[in-house]
Protein backbone atom coordinates (compact mmCIF):
# COMPACT_ATOMS: atom_id res chain seq x y z
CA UNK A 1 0.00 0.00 0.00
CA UNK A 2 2.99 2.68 1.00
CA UNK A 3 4.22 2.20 -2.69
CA UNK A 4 0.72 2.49 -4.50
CA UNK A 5 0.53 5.93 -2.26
CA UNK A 6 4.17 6.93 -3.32
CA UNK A 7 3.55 6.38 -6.95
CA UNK A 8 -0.43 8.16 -6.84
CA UNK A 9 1.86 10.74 -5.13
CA UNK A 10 3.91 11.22 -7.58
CA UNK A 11 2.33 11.09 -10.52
CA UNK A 12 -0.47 13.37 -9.30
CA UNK A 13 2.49 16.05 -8.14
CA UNK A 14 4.16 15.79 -11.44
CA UNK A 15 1.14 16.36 -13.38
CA UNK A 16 0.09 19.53 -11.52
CA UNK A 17 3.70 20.60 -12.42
CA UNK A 18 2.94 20.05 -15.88
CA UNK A 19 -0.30 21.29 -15.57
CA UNK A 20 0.48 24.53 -13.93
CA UNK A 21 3.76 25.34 -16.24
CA UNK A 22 6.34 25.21 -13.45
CA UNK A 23 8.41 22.25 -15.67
CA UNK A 24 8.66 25.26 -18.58
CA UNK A 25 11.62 27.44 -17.78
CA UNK A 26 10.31 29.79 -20.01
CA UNK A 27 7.38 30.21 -18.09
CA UNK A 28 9.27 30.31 -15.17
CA UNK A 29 11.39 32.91 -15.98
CA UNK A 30 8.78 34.85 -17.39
CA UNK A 31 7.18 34.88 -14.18
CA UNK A 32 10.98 36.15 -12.24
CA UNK A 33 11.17 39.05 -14.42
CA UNK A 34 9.07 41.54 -12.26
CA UNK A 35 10.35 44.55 -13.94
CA UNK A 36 9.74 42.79 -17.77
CA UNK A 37 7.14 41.03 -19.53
CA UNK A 38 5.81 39.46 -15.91
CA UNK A 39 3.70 36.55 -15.99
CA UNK A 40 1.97 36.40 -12.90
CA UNK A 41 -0.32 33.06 -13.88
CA UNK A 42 2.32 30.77 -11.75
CA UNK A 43 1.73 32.95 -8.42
CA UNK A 44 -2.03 31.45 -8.63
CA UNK A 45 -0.57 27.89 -9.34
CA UNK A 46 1.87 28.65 -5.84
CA UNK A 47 -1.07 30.28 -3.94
CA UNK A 48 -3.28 26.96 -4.68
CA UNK A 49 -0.37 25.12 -4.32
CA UNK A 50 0.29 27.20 -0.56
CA UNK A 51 -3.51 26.68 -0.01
CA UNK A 52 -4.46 22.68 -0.57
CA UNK A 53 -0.87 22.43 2.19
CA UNK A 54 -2.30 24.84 4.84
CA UNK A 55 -5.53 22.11 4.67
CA UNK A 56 -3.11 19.30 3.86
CA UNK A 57 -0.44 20.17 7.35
CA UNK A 58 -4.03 21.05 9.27
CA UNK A 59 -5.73 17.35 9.05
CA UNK A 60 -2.21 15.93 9.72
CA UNK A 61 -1.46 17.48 12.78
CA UNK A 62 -4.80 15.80 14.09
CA UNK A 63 -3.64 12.32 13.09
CA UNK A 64 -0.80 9.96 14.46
CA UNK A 65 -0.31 8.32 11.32
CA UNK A 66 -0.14 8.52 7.53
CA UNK A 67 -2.32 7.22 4.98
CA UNK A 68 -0.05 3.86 5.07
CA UNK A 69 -0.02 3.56 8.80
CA UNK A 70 3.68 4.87 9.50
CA UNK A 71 4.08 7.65 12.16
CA UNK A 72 3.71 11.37 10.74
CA UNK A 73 7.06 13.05 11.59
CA UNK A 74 6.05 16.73 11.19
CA UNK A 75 9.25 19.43 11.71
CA UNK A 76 8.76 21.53 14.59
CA UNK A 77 11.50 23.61 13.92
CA UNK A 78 10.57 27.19 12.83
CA UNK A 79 14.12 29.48 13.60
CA UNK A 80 14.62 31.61 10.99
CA UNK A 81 18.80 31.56 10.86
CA UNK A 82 21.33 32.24 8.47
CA UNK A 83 21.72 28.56 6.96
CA UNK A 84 18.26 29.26 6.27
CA UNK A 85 18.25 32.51 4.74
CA UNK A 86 21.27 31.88 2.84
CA UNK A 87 19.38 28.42 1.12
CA UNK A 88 16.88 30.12 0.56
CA UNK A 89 18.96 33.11 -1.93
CA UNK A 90 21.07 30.04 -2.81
CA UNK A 91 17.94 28.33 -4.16
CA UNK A 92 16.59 31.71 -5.71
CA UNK A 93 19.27 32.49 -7.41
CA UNK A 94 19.70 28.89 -8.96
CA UNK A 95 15.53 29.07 -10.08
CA UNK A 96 15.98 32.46 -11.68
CA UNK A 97 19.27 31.36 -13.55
CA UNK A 98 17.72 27.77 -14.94
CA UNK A 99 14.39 28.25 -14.67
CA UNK A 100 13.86 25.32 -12.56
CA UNK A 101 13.31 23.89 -9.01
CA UNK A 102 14.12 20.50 -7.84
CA UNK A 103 10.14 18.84 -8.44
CA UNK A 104 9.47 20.69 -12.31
CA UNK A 105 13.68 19.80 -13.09
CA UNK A 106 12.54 16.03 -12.23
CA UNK A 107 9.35 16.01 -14.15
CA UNK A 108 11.36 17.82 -16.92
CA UNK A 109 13.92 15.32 -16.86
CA UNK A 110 11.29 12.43 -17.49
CA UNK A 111 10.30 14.58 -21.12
CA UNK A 112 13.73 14.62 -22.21
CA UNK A 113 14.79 18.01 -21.64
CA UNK A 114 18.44 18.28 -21.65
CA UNK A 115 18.45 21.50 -19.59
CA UNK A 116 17.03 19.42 -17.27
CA UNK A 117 19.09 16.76 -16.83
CA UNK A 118 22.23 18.87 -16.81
CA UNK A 119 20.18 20.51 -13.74
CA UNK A 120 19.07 17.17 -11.69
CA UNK A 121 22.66 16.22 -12.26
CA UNK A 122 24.38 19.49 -10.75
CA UNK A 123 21.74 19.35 -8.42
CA UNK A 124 22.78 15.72 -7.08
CA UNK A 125 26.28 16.90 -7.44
CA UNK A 126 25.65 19.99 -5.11
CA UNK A 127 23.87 17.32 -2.67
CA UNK A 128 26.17 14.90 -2.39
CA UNK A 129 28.91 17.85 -1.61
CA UNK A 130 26.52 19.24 1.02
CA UNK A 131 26.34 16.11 2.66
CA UNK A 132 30.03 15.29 2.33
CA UNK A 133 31.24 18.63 4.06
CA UNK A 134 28.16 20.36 6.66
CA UNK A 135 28.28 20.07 9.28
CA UNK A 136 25.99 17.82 11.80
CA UNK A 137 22.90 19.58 13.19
């Protein structure tokens, strides 16, 4: 059952990127470039996106398990630091220069896109340093 929930998971995540445009870099950028021709049609897709998890983190805090009867492990951490500030330009500046994040890069990958795959491969790259040289929390 955990797998069948991964993969309905999945799939229906992936479409919504497709759906929504975030696996177009294009669109993406489009949608960076305040001061340019701005495309604001992906801030709905992110405020529906922000809205279904509000509901979706709301029922979960009232349950002790998932769907497939392991434990929910919700983060309770909520400092704002530097490590957290500085991920989050780190990421913004690596969206606005490709055009993708880590979910639409994936879903990209699966079409073909070689912009994509030279992303999901930096982006394993990047991980695998991370993990090699941070520090324990």
């Amino acid at each position: 059952m955990r797998d069948l929930i991964a993969i309905a998971s999945g799939l229906v995540f992936g479409l919504g990127l497709i759906a929504g445009g975030m696996a177009q870099p294009l669109k993406v950028r489009a949608f960076l470039d305040v001061f340019g021709a701005w495309d604001p049609s992906l801030a709905l897709v992110m405020g529906g996106a922000i809205a279904v998890g509000i509901v979706a983190f709301a029922i979960a805090r009232c349950r002790p398990t998932a769907w497939d009867g392991e434990p929910l492990q919700i983060p309770t951490n909520t400092t704002i630091d530097a490590r957290l500030i500085g991920g989050g330009v780190l990421f913004g500046i690596g969206w606005g220069i490709s055009g993708f994040c880590p979910g639409p890069a994936v879903v990209a990958a699966g079409s073909g896109a070689a912009s994509a795959w030279i992303f999901v491969v930096a982006m394993l790259i990047g991980m695998g340093v991370h993990d090699r040289f941070a520090e324990p929390r």
